[in-house]
PDB file of N, CA and C in Angstrom:
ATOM      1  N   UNK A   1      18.400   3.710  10.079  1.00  0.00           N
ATOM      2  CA  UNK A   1      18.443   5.129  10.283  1.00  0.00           C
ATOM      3  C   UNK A   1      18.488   5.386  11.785  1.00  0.00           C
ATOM      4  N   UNK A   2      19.383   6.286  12.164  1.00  0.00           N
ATOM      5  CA  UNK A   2      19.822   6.117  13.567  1.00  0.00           C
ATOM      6  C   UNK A   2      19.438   7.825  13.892  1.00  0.00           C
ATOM      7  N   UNK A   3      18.977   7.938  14.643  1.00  0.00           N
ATOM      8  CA  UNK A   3      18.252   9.715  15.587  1.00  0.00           C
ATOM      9  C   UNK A   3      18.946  10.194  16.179  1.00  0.00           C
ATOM     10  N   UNK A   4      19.257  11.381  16.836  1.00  0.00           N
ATOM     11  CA  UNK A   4      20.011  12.277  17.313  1.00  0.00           C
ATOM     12  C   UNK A   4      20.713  11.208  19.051  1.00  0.00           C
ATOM     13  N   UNK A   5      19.946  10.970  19.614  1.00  0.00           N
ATOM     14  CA  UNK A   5      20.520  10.212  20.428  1.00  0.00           C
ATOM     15  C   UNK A   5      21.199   8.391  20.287  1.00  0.00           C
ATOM     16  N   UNK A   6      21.235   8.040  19.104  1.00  0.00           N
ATOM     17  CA  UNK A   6      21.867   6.797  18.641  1.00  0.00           C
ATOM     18  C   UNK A   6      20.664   5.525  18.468  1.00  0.00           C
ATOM     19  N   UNK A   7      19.617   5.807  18.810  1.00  0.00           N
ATOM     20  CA  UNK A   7      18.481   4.604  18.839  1.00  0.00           C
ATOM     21  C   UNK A   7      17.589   5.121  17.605  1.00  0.00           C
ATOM     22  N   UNK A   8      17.283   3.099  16.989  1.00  0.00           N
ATOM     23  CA  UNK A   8      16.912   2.962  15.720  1.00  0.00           C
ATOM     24  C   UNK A   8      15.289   4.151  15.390  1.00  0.00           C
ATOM     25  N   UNK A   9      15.216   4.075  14.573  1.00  0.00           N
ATOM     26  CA  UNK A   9      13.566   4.555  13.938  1.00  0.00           C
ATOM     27  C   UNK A   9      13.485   3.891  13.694  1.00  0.00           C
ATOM     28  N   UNK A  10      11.581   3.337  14.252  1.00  0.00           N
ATOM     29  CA  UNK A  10      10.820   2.580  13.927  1.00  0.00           C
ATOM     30  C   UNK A  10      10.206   3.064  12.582  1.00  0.00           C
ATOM     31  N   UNK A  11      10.107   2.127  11.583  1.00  0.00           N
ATOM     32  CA  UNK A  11       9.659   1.962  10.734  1.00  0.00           C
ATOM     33  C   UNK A  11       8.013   1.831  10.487  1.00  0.00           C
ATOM     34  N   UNK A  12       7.004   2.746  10.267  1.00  0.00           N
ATOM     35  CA  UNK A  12       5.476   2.695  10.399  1.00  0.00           C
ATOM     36  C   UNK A  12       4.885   1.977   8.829  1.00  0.00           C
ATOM     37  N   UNK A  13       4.163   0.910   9.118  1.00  0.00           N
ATOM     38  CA  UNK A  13       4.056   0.412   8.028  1.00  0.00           C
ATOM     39  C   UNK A  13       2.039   0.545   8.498  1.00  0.00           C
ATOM     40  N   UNK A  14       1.979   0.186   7.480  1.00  0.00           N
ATOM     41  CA  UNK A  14       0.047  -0.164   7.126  1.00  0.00           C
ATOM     42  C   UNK A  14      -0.232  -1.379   7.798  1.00  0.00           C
ATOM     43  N   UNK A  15      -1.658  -1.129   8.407  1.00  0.00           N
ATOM     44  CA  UNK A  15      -2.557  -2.020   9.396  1.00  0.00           C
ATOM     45  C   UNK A  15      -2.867  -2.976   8.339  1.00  0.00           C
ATOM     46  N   UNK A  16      -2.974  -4.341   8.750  1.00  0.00           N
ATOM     47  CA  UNK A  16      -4.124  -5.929   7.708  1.00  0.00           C
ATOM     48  C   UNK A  16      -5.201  -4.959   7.853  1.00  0.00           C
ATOM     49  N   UNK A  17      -5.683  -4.592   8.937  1.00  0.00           N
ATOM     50  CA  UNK A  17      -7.497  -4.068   8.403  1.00  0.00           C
ATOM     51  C   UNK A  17      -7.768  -2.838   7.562  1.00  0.00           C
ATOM     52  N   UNK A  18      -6.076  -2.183   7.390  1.00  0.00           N
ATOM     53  CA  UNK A  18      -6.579  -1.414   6.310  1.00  0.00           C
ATOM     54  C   UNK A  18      -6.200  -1.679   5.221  1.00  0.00           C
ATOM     55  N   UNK A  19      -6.160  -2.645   4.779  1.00  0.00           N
ATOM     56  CA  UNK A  19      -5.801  -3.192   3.179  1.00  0.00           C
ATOM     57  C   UNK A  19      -7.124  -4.478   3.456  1.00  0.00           C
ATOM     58  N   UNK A  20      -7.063  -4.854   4.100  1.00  0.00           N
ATOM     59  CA  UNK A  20      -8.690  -5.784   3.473  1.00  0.00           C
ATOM     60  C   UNK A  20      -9.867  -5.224   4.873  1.00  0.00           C
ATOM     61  N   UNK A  21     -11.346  -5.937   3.723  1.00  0.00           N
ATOM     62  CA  UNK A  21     -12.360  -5.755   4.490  1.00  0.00           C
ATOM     63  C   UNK A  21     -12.498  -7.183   5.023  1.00  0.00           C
ATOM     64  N   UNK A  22     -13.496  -7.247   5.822  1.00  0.00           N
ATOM     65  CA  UNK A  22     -13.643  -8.701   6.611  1.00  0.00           C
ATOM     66  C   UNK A  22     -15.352  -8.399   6.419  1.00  0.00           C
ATOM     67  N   UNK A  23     -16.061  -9.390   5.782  1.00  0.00           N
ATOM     68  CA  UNK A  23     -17.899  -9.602   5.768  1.00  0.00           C
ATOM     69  C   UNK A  23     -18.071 -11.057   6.024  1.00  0.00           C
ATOM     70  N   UNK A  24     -18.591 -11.234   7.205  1.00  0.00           N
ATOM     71  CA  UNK A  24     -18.883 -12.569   7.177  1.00  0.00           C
ATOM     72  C   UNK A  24     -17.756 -13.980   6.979  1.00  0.00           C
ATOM     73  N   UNK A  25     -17.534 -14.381   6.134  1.00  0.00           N
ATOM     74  CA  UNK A  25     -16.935 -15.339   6.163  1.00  0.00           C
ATOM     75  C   UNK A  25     -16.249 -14.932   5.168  1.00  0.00           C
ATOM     76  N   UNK A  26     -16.032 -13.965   4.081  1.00  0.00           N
ATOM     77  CA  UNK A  26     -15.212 -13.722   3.298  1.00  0.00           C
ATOM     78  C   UNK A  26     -14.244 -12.373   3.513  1.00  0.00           C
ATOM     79  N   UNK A  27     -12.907 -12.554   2.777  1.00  0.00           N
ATOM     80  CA  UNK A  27     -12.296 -10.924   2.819  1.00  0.00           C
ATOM     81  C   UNK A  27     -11.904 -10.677   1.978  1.00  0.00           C
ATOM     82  N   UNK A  28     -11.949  -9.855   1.385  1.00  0.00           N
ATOM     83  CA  UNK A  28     -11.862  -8.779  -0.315  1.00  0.00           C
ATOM     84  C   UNK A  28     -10.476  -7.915   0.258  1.00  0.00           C
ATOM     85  N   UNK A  29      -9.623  -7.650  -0.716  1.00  0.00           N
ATOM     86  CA  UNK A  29      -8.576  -6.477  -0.582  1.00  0.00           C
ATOM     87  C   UNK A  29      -9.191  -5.341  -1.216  1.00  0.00           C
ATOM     88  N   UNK A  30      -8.546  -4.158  -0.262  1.00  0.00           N
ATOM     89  CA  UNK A  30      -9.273  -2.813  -0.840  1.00  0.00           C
ATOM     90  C   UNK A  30      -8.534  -2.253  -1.986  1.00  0.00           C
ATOM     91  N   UNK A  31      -6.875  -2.439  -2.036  1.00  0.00           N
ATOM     92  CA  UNK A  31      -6.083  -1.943  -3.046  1.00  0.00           C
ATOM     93  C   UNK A  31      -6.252  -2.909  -4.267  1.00  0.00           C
ATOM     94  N   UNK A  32      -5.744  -2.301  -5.234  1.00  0.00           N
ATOM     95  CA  UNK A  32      -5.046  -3.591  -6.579  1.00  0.00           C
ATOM     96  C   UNK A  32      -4.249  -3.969  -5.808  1.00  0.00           C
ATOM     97  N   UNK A  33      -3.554  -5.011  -6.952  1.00  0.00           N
ATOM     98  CA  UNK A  33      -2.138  -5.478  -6.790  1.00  0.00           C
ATOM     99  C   UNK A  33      -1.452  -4.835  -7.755  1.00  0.00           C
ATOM    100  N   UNK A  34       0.100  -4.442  -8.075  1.00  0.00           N
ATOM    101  CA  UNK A  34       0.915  -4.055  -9.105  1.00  0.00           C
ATOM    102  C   UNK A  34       1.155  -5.605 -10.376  1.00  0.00           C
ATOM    103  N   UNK A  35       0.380  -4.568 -10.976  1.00  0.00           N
ATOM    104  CA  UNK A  35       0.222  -5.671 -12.257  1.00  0.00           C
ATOM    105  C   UNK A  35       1.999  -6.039 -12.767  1.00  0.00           C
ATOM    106  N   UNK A  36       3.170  -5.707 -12.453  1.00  0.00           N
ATOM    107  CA  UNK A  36       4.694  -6.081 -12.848  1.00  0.00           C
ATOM    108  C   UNK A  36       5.055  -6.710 -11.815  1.00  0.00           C
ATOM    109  N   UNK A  37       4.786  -6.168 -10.534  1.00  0.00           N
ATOM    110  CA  UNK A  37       5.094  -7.158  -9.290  1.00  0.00           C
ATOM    111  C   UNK A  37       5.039  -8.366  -8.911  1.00  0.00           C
ATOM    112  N   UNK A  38       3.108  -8.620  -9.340  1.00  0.00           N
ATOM    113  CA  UNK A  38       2.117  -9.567  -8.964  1.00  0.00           C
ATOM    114  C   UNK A  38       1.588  -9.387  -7.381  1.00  0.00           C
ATOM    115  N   UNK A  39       1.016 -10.495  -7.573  1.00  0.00           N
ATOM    116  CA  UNK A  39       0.288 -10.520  -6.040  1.00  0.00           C
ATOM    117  C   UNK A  39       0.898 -10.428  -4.894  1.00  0.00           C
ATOM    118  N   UNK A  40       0.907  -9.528  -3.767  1.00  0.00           N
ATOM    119  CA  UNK A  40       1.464  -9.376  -2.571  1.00  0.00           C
ATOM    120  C   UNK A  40       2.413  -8.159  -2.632  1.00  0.00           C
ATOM    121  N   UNK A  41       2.266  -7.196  -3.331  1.00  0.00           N
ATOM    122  CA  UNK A  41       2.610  -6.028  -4.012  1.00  0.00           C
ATOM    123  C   UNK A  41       0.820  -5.207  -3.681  1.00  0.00           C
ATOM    124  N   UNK A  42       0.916  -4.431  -3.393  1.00  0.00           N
ATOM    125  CA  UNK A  42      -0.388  -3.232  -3.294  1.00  0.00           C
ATOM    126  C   UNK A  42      -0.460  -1.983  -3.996  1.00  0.00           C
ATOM    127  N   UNK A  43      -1.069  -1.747  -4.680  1.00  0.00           N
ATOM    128  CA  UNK A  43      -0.716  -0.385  -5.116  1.00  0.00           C
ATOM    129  C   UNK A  43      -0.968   0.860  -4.355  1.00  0.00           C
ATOM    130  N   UNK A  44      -0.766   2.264  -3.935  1.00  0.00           N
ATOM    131  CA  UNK A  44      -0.980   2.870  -3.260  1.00  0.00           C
ATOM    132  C   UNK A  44      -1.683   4.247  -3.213  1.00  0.00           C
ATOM    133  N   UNK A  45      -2.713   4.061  -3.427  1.00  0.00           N
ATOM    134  CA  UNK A  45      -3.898   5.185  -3.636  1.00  0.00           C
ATOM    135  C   UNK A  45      -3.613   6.704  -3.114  1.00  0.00           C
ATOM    136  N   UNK A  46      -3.319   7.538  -4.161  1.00  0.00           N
ATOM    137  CA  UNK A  46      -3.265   8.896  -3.769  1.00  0.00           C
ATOM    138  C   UNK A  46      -4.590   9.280  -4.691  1.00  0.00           C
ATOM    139  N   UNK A  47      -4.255  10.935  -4.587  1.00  0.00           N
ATOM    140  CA  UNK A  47      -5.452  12.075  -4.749  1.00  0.00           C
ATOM    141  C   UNK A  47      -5.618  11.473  -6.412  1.00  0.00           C
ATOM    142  N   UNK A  48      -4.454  11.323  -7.759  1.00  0.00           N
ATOM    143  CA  UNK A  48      -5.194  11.278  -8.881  1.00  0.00           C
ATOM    144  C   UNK A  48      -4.742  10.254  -9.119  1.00  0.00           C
ATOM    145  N   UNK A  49      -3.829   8.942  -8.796  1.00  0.00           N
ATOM    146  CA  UNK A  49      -3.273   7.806  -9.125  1.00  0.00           C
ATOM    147  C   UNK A  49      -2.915   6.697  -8.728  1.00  0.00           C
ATOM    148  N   UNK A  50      -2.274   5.968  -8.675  1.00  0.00           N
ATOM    149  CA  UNK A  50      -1.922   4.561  -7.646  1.00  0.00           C
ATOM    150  C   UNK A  50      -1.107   4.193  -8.455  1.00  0.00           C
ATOM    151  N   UNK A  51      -0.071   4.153  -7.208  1.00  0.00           N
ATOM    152  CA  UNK A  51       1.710   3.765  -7.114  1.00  0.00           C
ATOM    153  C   UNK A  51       1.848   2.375  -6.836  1.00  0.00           C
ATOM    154  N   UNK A  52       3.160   1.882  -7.530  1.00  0.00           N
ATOM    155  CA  UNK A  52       3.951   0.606  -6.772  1.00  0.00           C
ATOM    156  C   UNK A  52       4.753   1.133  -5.833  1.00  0.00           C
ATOM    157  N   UNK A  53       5.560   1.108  -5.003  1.00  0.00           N
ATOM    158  CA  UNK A  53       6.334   1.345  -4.102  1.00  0.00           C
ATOM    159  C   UNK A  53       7.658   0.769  -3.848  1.00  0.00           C
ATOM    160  N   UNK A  54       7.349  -0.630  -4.549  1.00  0.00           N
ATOM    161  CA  UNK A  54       8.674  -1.504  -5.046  1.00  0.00           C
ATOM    162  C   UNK A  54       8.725  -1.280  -6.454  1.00  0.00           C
ATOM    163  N   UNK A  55       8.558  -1.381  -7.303  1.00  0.00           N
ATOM    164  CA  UNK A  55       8.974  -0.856  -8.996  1.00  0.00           C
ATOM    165  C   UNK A  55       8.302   0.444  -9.498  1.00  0.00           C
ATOM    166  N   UNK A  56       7.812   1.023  -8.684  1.00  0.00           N
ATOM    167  CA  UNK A  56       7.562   2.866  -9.194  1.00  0.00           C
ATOM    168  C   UNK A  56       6.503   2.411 -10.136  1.00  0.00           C
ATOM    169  N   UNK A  57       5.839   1.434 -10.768  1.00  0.00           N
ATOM    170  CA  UNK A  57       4.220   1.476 -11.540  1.00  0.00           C
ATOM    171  C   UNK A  57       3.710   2.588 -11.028  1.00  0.00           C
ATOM    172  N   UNK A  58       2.608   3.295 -12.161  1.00  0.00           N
ATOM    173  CA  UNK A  58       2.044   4.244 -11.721  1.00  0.00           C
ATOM    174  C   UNK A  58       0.602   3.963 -12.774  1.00  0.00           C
ATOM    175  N   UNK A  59      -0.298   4.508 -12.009  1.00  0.00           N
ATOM    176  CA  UNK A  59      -1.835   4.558 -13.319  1.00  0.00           C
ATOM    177  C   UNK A  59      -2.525   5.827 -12.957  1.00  0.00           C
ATOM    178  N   UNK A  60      -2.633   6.474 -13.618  1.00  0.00           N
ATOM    179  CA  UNK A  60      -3.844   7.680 -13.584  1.00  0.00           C
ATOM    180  C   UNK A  60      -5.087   7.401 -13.417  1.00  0.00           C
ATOM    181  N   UNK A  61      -5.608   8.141 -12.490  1.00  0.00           N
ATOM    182  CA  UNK A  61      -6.890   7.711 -12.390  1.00  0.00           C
ATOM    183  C   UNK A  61      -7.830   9.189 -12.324  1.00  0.00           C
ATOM    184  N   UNK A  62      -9.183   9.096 -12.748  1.00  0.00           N
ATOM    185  CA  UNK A  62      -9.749  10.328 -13.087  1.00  0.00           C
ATOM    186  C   UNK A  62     -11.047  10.487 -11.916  1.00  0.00           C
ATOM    187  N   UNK A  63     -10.714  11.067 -10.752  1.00  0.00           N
ATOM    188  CA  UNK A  63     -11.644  11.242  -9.725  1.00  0.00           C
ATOM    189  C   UNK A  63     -12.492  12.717 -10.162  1.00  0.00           C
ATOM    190  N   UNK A  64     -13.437  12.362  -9.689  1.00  0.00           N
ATOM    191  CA  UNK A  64     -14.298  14.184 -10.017  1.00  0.00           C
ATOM    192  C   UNK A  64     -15.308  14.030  -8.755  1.00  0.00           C
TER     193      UNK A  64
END
């Protein structure tokens, strides 16, 4: 995708520290994974659900 003056857009992707925590000697991921994808796939947490982003999975989820 090219901008009014001919130079690329950078592409903004997600930080490692915000998809895992770091405690000590271990690190946990904060998202799922997309259960059709598999592992290395994230799902992507909005207000009532969590998305795939590569195959459109979707799950409802019931926040109150």
């Amino acid at each position: 995708m090219a901008d009014k003056k001919g130079t690329k857009a950078k592409k903004e992707g997600k930080k490692l520290a915000q998809l895992y925590t770091i405690s000590g000697s271990s690190i946990t991921r904060k998202n799922k994974f997309c259960l059709k994808c598999g592992p290395g796939v994230f799902l992507a947490q909005h207000n009532d659900r969590v998305v795939c982003g590569k195959c459109g999975y979707m799950e409802k989820t019931s926040r109150k």
